[in-house]
Protein backbone atom coordinates (compact mmCIF):
# COMPACT_ATOMS: atom_id res chain seq x y z
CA UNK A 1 87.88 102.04 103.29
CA UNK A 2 88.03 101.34 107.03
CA UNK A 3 84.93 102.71 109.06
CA UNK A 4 86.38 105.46 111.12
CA UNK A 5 83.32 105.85 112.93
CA UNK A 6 84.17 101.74 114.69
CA UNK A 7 87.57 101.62 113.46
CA UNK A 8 89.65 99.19 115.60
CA UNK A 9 91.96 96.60 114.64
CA UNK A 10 91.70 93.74 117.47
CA UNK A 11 94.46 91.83 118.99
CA UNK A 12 97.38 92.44 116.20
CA UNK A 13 100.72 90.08 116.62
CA UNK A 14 103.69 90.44 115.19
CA UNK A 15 103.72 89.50 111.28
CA UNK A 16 106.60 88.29 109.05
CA UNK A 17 107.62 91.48 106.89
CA UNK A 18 107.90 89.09 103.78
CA UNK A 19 104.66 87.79 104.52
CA UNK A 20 103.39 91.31 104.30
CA UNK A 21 105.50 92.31 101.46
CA UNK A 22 104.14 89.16 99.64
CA UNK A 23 100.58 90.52 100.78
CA UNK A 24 101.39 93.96 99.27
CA UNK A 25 103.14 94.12 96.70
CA UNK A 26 100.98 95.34 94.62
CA UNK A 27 100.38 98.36 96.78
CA UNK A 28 104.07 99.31 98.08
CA UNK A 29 105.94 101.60 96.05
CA UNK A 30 109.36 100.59 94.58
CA UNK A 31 111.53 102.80 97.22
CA UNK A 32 108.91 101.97 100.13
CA UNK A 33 110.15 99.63 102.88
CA UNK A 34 108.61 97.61 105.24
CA UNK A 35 109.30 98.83 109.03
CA UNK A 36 106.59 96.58 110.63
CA UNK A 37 103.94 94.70 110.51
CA UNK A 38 100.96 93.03 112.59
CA UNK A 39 98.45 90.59 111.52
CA UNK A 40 95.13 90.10 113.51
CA UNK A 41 92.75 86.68 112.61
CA UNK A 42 91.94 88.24 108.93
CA UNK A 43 93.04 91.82 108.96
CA UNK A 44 96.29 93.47 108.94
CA UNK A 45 98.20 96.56 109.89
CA UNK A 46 101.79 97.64 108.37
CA UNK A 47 104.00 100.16 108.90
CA UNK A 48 105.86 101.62 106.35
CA UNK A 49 108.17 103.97 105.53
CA UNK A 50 105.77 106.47 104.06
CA UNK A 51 102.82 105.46 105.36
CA UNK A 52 100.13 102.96 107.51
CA UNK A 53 98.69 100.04 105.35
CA UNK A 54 95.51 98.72 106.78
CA UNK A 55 94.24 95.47 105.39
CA UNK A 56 90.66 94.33 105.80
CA UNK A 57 89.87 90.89 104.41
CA UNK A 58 86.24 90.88 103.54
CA UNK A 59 83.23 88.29 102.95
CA UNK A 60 83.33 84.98 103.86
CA UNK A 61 85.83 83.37 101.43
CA UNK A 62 88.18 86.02 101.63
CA UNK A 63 89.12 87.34 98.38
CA UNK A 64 87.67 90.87 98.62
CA UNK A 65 90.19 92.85 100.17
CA UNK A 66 90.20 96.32 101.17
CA UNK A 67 93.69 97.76 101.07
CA UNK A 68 93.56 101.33 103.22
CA UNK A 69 96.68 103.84 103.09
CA UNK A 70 96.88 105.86 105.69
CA UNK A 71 100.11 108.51 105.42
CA UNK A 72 101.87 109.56 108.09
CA UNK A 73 101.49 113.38 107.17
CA UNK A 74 97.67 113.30 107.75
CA UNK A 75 98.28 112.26 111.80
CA UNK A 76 97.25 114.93 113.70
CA UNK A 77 97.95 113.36 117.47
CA UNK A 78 98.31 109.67 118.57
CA UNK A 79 98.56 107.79 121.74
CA UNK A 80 100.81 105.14 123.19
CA UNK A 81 98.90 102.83 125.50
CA UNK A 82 101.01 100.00 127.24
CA UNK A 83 100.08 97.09 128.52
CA UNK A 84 98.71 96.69 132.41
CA UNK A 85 98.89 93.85 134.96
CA UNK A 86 95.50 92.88 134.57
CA UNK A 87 94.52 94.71 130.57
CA UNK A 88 97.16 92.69 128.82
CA UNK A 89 96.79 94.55 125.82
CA UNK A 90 98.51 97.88 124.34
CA UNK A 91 96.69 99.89 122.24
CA UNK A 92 97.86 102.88 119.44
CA UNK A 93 95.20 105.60 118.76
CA UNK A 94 95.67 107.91 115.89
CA UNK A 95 93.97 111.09 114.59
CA UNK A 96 93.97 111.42 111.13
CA UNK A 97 93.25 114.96 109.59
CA UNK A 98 89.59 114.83 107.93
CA UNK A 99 89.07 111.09 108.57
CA UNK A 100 88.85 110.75 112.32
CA UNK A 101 90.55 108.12 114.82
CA UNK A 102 91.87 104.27 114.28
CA UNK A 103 92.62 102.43 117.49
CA UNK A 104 95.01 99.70 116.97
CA UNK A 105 94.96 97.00 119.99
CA UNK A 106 97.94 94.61 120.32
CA UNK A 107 98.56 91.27 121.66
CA UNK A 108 100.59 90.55 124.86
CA UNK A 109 104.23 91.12 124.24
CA UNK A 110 104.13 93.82 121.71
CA UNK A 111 106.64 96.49 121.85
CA UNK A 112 104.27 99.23 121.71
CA UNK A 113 106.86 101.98 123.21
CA UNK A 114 108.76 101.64 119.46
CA UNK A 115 105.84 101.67 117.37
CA UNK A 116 105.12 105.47 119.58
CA UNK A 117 108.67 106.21 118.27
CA UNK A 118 107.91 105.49 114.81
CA UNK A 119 105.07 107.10 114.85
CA UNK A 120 106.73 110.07 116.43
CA UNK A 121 110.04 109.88 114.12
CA UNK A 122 107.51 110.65 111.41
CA UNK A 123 105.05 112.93 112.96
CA UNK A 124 107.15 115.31 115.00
């Protein structure tokens, strides 16, 4: 389970959506699609569309993985940070109800703007 108390994914890029469906496919459900997906040095985040699929590759080898579903019904607020002239990065913070907050951070070059719209589409 991800530690909502620190919980921040670090410097996420863009990730092949058969890469991540190959990664999950145990976990998706048979009418759940892939919108997007973003892969940090171990860990991953993917957007679905029912939910927010955080990866966390554990220990030192790598084969304990923690596989986090967060839906999109338990967001409470979120916010849309873009990218400055000198802060490179964007970042996505989300509430969820009873948990608390996950802060995404993304690389240079993410489109952070639609991920706020997905989020929104299934929020609002």
């Amino acid at each position: 389970m991800i530690d909502f108390a620190n919980a921040t994914y670090a410097k996420l890029s863009p990730w092949a959506n058969g890469d991540a469906a190959s990664e999950l496919s145990g976990i998706l459900l048979k009418d759940e699609q892939i919108y997007l997906a973003f892969k940090g040095i171990r860990d991953s985040v993917t957007f679905t569309s029912k939910r927010l699929v955080a990866l966390n590759v554990q220990g030192i080898t790598g084969k304990k993985k923690d596989y986090t579903s967060l839906p999109y019904s338990k967001i409470q607020a979120f916010s849309v940070e873009t990218a400055g002239t000198l802060d490179l990065d964007s970042e996505l913070e989300l509430w969820f109800s009873g948990l608390g907050r996950v802060k995404l951070e993304f690389a240079r070059g993410v489109d952070i703007r639609s991920i706020g719209q997905l989020i929104g589409d299934h929020v609002l």
